[in-house]
PDB file of N, CA and C in Angstrom:
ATOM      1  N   UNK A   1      15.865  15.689 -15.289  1.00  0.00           N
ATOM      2  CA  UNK A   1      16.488  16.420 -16.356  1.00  0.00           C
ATOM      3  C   UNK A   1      17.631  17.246 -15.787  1.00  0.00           C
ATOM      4  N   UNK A   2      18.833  17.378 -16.529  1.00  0.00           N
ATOM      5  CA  UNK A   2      20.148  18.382 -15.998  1.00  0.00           C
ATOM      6  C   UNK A   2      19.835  19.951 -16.481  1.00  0.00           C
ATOM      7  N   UNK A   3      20.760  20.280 -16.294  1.00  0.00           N
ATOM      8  CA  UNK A   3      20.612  21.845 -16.007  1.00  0.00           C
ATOM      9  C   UNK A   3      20.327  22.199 -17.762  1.00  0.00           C
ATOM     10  N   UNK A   4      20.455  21.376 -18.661  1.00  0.00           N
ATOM     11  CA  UNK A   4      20.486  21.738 -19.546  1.00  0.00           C
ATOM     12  C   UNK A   4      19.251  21.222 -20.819  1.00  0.00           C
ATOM     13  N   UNK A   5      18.297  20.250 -19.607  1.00  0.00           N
ATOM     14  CA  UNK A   5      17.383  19.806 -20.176  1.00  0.00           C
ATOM     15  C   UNK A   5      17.195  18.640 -20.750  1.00  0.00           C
ATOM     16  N   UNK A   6      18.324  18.017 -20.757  1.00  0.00           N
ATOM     17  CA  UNK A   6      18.337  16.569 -20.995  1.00  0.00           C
ATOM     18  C   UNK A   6      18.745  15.788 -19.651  1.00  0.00           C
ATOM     19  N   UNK A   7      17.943  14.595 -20.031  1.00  0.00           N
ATOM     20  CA  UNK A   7      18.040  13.296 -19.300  1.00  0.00           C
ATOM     21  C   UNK A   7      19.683  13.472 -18.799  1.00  0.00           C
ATOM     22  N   UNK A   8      19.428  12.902 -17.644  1.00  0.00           N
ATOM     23  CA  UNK A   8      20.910  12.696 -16.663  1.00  0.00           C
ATOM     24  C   UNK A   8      22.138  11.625 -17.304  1.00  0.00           C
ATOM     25  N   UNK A   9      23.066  11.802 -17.136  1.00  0.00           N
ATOM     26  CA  UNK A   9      23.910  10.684 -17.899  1.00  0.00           C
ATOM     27  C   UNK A   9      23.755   9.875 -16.870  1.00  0.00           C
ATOM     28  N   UNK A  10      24.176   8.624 -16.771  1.00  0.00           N
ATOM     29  CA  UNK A  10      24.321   7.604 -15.705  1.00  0.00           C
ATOM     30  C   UNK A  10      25.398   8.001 -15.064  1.00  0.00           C
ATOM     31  N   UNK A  11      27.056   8.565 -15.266  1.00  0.00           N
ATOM     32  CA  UNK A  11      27.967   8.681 -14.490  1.00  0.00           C
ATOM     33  C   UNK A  11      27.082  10.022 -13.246  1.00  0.00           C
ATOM     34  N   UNK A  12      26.733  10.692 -14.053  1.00  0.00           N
ATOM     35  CA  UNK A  12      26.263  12.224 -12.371  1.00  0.00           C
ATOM     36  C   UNK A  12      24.632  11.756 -12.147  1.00  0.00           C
ATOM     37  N   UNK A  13      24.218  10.685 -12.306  1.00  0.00           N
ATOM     38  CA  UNK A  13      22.953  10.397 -11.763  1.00  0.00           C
ATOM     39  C   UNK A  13      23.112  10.580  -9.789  1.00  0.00           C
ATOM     40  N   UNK A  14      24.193   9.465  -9.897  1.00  0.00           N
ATOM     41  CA  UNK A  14      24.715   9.302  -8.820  1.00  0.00           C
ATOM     42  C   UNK A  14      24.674  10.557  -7.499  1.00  0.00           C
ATOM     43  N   UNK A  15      25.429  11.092  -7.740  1.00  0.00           N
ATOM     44  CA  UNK A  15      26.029  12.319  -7.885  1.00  0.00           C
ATOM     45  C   UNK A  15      24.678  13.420  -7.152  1.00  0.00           C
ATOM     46  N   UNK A  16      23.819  13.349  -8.288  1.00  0.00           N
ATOM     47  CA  UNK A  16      22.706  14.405  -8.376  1.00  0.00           C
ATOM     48  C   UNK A  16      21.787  14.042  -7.296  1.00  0.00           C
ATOM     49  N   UNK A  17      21.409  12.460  -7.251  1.00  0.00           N
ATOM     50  CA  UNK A  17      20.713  12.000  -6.432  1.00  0.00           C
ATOM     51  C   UNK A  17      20.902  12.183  -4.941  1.00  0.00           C
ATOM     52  N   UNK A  18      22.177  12.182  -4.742  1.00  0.00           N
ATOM     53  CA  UNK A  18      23.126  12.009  -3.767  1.00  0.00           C
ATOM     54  C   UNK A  18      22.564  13.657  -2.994  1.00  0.00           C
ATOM     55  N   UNK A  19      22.833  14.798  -3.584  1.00  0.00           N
ATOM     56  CA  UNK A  19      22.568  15.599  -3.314  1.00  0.00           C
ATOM     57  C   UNK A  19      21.298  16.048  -2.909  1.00  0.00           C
ATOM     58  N   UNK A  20      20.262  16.112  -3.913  1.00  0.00           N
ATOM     59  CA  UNK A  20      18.933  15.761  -3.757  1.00  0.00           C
ATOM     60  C   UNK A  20      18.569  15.242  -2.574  1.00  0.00           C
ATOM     61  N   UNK A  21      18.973  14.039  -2.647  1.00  0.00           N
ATOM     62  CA  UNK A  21      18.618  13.427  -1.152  1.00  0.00           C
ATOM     63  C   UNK A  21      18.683  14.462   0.410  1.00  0.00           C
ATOM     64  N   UNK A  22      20.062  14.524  -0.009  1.00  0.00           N
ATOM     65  CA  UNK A  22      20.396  15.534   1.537  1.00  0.00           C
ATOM     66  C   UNK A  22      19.611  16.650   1.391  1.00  0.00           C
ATOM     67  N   UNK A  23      19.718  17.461   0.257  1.00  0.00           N
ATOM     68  CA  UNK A  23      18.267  18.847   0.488  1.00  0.00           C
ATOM     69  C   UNK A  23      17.454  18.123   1.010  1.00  0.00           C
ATOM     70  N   UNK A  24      16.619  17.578   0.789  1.00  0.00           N
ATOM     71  CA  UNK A  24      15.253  17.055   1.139  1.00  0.00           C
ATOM     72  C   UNK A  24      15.081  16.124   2.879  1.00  0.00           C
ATOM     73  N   UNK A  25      16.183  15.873   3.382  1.00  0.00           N
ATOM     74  CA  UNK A  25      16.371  15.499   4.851  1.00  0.00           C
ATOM     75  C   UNK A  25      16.464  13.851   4.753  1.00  0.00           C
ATOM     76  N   UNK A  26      16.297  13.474   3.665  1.00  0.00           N
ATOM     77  CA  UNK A  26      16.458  11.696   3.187  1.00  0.00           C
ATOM     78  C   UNK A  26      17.238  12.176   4.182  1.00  0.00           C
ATOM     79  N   UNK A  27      17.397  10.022   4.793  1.00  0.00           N
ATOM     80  CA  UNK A  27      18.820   9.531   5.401  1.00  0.00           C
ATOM     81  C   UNK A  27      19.503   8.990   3.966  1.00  0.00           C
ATOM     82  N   UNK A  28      20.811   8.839   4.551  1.00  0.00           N
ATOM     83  CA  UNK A  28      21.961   9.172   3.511  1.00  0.00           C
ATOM     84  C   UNK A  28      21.626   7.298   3.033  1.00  0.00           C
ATOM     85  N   UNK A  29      21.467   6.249   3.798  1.00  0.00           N
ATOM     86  CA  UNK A  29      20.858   4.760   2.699  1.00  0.00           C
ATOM     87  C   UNK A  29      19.808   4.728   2.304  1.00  0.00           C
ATOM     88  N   UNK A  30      19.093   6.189   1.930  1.00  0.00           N
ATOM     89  CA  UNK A  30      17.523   5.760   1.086  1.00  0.00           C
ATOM     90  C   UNK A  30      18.085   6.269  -0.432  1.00  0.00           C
ATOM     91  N   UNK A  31      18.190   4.602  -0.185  1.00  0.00           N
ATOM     92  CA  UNK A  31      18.083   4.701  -2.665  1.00  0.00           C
ATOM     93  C   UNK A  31      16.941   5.019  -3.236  1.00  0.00           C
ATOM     94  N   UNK A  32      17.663   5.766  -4.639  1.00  0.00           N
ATOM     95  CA  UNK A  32      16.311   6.578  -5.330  1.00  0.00           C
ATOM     96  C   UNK A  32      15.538   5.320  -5.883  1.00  0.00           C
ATOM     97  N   UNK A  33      15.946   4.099  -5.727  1.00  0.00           N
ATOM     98  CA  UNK A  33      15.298   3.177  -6.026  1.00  0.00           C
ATOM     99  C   UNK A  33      13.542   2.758  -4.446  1.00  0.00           C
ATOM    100  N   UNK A  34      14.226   3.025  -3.772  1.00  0.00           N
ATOM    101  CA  UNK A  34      12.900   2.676  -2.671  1.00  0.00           C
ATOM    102  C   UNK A  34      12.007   3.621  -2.847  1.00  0.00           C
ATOM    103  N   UNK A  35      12.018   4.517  -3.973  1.00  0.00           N
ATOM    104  CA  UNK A  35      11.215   5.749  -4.085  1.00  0.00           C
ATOM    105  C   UNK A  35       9.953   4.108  -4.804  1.00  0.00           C
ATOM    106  N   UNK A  36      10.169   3.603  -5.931  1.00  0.00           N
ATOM    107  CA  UNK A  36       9.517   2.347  -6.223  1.00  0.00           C
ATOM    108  C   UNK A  36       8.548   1.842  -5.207  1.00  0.00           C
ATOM    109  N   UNK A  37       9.184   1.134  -4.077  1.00  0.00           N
ATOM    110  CA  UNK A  37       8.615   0.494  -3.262  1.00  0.00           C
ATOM    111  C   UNK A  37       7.599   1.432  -2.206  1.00  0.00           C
ATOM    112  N   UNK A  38       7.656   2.901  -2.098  1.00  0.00           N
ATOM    113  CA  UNK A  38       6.943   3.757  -1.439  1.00  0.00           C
ATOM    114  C   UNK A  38       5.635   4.071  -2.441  1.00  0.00           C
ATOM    115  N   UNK A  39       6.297   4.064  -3.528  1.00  0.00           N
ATOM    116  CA  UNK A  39       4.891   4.652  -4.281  1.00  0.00           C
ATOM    117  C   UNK A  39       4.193   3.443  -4.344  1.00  0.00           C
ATOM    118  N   UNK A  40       4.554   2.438  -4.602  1.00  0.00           N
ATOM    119  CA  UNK A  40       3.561   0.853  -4.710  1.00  0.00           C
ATOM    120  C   UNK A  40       2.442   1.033  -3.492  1.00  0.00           C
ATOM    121  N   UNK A  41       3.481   1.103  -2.472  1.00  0.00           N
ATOM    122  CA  UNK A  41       3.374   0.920  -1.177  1.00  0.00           C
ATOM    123  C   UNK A  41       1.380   1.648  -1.005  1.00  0.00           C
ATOM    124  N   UNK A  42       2.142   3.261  -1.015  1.00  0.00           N
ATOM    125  CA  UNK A  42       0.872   4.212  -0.859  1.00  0.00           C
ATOM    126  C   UNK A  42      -0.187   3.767  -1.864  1.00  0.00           C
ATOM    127  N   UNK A  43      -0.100   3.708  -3.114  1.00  0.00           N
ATOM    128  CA  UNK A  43      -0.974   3.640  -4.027  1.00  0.00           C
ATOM    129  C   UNK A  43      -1.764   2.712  -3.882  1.00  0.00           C
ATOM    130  N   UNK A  44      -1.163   0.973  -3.361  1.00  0.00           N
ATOM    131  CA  UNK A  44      -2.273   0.512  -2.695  1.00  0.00           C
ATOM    132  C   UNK A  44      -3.177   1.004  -1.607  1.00  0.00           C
ATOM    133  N   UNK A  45      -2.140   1.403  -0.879  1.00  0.00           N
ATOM    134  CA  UNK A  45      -2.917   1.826   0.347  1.00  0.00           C
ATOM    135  C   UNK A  45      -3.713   2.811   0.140  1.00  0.00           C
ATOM    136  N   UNK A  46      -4.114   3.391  -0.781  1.00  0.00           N
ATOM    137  CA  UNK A  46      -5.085   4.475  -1.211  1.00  0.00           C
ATOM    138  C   UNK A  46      -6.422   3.996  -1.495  1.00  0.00           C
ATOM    139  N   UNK A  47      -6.363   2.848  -1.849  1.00  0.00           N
ATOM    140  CA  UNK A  47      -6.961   1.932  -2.113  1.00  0.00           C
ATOM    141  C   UNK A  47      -7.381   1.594  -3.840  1.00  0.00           C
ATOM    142  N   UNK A  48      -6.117   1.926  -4.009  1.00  0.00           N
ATOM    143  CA  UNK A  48      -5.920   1.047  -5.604  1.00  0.00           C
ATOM    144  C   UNK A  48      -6.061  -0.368  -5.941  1.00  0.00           C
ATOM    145  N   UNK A  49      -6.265  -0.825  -6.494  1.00  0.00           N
ATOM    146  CA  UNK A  49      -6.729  -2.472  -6.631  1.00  0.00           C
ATOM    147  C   UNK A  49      -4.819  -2.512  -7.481  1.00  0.00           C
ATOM    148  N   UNK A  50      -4.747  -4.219  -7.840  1.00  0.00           N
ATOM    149  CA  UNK A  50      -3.726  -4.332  -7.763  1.00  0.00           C
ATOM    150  C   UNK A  50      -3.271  -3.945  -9.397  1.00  0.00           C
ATOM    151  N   UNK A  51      -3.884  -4.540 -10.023  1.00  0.00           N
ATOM    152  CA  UNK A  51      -4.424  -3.731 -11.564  1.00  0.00           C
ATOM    153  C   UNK A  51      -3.431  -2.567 -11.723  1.00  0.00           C
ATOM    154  N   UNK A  52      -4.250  -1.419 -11.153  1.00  0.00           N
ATOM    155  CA  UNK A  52      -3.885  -0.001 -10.962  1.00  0.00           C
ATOM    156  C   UNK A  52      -2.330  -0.131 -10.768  1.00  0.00           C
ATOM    157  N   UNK A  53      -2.346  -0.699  -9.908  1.00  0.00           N
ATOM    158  CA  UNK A  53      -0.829  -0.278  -9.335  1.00  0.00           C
ATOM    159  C   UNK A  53       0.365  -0.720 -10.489  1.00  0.00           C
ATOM    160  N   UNK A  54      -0.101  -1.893 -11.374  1.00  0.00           N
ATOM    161  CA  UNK A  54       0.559  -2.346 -12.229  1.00  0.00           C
ATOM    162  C   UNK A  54       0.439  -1.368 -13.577  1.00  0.00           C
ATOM    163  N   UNK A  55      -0.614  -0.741 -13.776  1.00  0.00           N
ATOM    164  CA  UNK A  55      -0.334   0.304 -14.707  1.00  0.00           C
ATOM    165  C   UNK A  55       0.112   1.205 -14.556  1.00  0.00           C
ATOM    166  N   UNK A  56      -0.107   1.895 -13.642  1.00  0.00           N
ATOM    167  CA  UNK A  56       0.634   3.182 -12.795  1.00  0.00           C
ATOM    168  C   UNK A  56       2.758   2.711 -12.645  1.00  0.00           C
ATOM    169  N   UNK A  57       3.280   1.563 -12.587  1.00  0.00           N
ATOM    170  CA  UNK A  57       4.125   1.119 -12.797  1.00  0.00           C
ATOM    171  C   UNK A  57       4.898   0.859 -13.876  1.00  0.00           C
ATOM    172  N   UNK A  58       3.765   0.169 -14.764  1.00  0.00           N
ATOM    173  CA  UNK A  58       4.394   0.325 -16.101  1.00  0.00           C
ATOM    174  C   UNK A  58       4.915  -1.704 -15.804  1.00  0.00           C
ATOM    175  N   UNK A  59       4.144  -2.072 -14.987  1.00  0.00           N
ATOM    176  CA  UNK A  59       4.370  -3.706 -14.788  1.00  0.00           C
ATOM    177  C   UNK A  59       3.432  -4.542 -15.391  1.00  0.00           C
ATOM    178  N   UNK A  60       4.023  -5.387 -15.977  1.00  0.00           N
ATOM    179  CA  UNK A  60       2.706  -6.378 -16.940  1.00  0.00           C
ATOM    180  C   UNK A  60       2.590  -7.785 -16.004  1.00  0.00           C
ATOM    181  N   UNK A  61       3.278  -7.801 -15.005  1.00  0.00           N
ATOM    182  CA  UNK A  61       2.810  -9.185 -14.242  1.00  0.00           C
ATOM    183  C   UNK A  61       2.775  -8.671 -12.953  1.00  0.00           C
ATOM    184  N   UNK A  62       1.667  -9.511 -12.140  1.00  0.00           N
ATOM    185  CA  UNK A  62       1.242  -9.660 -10.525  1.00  0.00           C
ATOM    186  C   UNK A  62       2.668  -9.867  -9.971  1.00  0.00           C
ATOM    187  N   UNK A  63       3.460 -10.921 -10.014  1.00  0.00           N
ATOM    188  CA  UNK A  63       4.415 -11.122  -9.753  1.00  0.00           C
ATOM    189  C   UNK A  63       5.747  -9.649  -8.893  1.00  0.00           C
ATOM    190  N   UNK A  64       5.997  -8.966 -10.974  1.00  0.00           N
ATOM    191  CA  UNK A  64       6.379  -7.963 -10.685  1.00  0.00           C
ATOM    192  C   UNK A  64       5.721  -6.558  -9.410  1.00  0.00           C
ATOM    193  N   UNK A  65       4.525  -6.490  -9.561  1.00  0.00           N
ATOM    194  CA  UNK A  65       4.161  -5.739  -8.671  1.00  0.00           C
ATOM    195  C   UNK A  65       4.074  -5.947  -7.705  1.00  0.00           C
ATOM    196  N   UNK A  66       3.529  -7.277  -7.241  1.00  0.00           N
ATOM    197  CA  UNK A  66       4.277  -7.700  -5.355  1.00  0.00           C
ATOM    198  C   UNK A  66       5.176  -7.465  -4.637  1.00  0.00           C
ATOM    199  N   UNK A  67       6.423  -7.555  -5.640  1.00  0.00           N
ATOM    200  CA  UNK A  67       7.469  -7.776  -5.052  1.00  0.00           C
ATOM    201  C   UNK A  67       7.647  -5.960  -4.350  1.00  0.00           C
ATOM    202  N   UNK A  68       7.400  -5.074  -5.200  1.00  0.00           N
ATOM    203  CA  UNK A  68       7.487  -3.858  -4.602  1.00  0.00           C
ATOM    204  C   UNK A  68       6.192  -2.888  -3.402  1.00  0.00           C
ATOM    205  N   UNK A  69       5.307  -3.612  -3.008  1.00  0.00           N
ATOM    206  CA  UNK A  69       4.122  -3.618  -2.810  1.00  0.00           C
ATOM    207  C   UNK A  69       4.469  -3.764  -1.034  1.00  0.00           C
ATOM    208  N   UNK A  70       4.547  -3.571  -0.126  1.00  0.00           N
ATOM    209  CA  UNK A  70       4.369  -3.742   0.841  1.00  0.00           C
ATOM    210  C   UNK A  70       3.198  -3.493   2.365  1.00  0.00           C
ATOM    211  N   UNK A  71       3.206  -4.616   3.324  1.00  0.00           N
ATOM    212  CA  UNK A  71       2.529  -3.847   4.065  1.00  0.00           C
ATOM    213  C   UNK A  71       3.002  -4.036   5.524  1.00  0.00           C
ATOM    214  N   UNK A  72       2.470  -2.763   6.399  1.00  0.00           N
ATOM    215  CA  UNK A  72       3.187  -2.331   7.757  1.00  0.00           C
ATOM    216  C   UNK A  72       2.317  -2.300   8.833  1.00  0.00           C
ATOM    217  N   UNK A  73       2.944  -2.808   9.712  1.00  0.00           N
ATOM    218  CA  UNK A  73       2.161  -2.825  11.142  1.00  0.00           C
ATOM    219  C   UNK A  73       0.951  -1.902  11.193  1.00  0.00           C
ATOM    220  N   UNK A  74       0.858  -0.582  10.371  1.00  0.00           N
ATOM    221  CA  UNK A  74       0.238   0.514  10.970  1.00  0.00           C
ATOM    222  C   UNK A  74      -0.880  -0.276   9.703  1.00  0.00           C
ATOM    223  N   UNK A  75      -0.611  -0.635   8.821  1.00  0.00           N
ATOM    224  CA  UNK A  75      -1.844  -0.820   7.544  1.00  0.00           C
ATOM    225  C   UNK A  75      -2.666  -2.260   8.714  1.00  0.00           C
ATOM    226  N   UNK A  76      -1.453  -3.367   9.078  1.00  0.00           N
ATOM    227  CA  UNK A  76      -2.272  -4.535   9.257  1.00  0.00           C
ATOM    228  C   UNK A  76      -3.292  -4.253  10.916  1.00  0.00           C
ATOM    229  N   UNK A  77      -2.733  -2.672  11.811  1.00  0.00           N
ATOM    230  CA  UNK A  77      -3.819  -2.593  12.441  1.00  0.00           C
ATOM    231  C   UNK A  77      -5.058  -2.038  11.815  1.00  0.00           C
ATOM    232  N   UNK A  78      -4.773  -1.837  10.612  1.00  0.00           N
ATOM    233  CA  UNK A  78      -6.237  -0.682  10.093  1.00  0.00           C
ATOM    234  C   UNK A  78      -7.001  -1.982   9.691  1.00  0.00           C
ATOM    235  N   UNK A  79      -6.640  -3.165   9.579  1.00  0.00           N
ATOM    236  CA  UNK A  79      -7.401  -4.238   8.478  1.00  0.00           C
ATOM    237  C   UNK A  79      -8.105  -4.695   9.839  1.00  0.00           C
ATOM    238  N   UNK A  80      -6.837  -5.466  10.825  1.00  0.00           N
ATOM    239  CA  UNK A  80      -7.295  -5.919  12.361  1.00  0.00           C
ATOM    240  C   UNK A  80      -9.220  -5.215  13.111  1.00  0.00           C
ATOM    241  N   UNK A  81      -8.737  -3.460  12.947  1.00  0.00           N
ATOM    242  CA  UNK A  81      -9.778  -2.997  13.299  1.00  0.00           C
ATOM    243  C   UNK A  81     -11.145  -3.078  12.437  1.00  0.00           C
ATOM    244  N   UNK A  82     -10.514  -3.168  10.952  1.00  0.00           N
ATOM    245  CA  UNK A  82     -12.200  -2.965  10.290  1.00  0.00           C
ATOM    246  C   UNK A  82     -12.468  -4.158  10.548  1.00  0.00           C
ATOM    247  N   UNK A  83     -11.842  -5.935  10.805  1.00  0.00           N
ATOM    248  CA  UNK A  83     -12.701  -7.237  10.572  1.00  0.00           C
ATOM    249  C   UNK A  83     -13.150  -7.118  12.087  1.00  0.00           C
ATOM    250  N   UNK A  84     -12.672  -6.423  13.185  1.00  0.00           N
ATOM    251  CA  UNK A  84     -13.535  -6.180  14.481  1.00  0.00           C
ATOM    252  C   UNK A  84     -14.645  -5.399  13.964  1.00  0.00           C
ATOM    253  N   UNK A  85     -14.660  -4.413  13.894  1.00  0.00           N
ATOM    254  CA  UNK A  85     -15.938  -3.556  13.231  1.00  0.00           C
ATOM    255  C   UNK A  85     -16.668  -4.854  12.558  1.00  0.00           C
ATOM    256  N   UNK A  86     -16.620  -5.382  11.794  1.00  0.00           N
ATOM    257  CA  UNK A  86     -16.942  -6.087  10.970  1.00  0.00           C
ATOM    258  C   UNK A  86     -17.701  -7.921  11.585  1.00  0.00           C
ATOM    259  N   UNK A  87     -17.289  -7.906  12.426  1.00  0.00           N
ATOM    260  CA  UNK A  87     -17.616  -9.225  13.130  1.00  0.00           C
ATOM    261  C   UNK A  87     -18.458  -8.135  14.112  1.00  0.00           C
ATOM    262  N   UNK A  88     -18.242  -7.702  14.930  1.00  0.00           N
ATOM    263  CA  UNK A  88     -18.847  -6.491  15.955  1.00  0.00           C
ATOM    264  C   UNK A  88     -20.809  -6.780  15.153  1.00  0.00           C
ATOM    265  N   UNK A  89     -20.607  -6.144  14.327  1.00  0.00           N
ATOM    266  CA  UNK A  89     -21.619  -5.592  13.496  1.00  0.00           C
ATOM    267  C   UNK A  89     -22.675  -6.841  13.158  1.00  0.00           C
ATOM    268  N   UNK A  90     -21.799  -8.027  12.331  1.00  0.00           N
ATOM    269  CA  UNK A  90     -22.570  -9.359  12.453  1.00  0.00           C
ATOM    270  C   UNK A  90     -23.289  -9.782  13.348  1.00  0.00           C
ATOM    271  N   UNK A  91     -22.590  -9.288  14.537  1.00  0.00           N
ATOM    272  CA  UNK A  91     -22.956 -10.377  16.107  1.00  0.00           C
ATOM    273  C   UNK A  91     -24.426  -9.807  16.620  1.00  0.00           C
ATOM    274  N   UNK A  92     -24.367  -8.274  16.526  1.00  0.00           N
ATOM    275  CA  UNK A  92     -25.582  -7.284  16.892  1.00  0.00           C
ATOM    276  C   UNK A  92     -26.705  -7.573  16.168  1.00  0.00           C
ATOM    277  N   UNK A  93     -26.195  -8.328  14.638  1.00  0.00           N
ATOM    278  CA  UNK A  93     -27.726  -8.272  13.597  1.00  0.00           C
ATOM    279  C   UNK A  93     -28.292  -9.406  14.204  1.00  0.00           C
ATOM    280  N   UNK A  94     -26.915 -10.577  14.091  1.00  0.00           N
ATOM    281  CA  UNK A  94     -27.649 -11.724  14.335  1.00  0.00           C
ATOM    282  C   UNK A  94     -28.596 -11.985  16.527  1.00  0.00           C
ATOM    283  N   UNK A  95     -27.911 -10.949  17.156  1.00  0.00           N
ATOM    284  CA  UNK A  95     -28.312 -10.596  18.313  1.00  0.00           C
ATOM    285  C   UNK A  95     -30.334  -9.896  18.060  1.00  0.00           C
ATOM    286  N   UNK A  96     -30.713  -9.887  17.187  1.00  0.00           N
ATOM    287  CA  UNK A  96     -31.592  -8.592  17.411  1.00  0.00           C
ATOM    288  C   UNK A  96     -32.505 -10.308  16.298  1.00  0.00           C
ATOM    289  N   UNK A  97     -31.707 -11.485  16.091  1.00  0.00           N
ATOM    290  CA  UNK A  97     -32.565 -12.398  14.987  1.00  0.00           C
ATOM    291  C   UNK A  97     -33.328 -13.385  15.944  1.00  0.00           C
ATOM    292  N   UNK A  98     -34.122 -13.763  16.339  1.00  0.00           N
ATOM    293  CA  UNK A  98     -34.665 -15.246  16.744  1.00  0.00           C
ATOM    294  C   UNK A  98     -33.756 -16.419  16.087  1.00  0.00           C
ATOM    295  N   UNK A  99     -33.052 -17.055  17.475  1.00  0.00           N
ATOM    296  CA  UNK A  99     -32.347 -18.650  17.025  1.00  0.00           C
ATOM    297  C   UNK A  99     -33.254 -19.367  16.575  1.00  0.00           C
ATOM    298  N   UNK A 100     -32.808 -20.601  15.875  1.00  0.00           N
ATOM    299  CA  UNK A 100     -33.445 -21.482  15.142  1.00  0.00           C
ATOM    300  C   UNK A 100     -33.746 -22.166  16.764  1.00  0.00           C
ATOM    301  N   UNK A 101     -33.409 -22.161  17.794  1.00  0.00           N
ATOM    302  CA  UNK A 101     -34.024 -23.247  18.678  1.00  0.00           C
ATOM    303  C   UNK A 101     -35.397 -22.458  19.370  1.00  0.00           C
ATOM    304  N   UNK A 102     -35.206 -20.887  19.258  1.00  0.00           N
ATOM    305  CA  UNK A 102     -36.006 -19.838  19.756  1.00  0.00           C
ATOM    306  C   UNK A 102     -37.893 -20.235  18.642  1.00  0.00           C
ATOM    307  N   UNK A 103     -37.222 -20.285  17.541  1.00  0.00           N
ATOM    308  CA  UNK A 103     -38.588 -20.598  16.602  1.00  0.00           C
ATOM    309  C   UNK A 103     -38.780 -21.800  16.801  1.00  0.00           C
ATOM    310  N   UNK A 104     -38.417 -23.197  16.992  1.00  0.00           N
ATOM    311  CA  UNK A 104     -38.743 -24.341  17.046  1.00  0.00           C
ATOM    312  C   UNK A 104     -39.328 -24.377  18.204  1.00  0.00           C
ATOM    313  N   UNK A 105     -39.274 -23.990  19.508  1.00  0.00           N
ATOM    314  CA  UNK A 105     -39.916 -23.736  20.986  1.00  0.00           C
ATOM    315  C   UNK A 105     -41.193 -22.944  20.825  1.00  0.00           C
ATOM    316  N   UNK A 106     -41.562 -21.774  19.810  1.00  0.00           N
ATOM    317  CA  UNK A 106     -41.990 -20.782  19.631  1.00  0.00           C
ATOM    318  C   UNK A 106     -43.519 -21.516  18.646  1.00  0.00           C
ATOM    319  N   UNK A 107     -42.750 -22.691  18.046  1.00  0.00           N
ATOM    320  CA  UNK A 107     -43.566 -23.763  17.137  1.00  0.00           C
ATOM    321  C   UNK A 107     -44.918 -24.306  17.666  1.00  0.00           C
TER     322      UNK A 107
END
């Protein structure tokens, strides 16, 4: 909203943004448009299902919400570590089970 309470015209959007940006320590090529692709971004990563993210958007197709949706080295080590955790954990149950050749000997 402008100083006067209404919506921005499109000519000083520009302008306003521009400024904005620099208060806030933005670098001078972050468009107010990648503000989009950050919020997708987090909101999955919060662990929103994809649903969510499309209402929270205001997007009626999967499509549309992909495209702004991203993921980063730092997310694909968090996934890397939980399917270690995750295999880790399998190996110990099935470690602590009698093999099928262990019961057939055992027969």
């Amino acid at each position: 909203m402008g100083e006067k309470g209404k919506p921005f015209r499109r000519s000083t959007f520009g302008r306003k943004w521009r400024a904005a940006r620099t208060k806030v320590g933005l670098p001078d090529g972050f468009r107010f448009y990648d503000l989009r692709h950050t919020g997708h971004t987090f909101t999955t990563r919060s662990g929103a299902t994809l649903k969510d993210t499309m209402v929270r958007a205001g997007q009626s197709t999967e499509r549309a919400a992909l495209i702004y949706q991203h993921s980063d080295l730092e997310r694909q080590c968090e996934v890397a570590a939980d399917l270690d955790q995750l295999v880790r954990a399998r190996r110990e149950a099935a470690d602590d089970q009698a093999s099928g050749t262990d019961l057939a000997r055992d027969a």
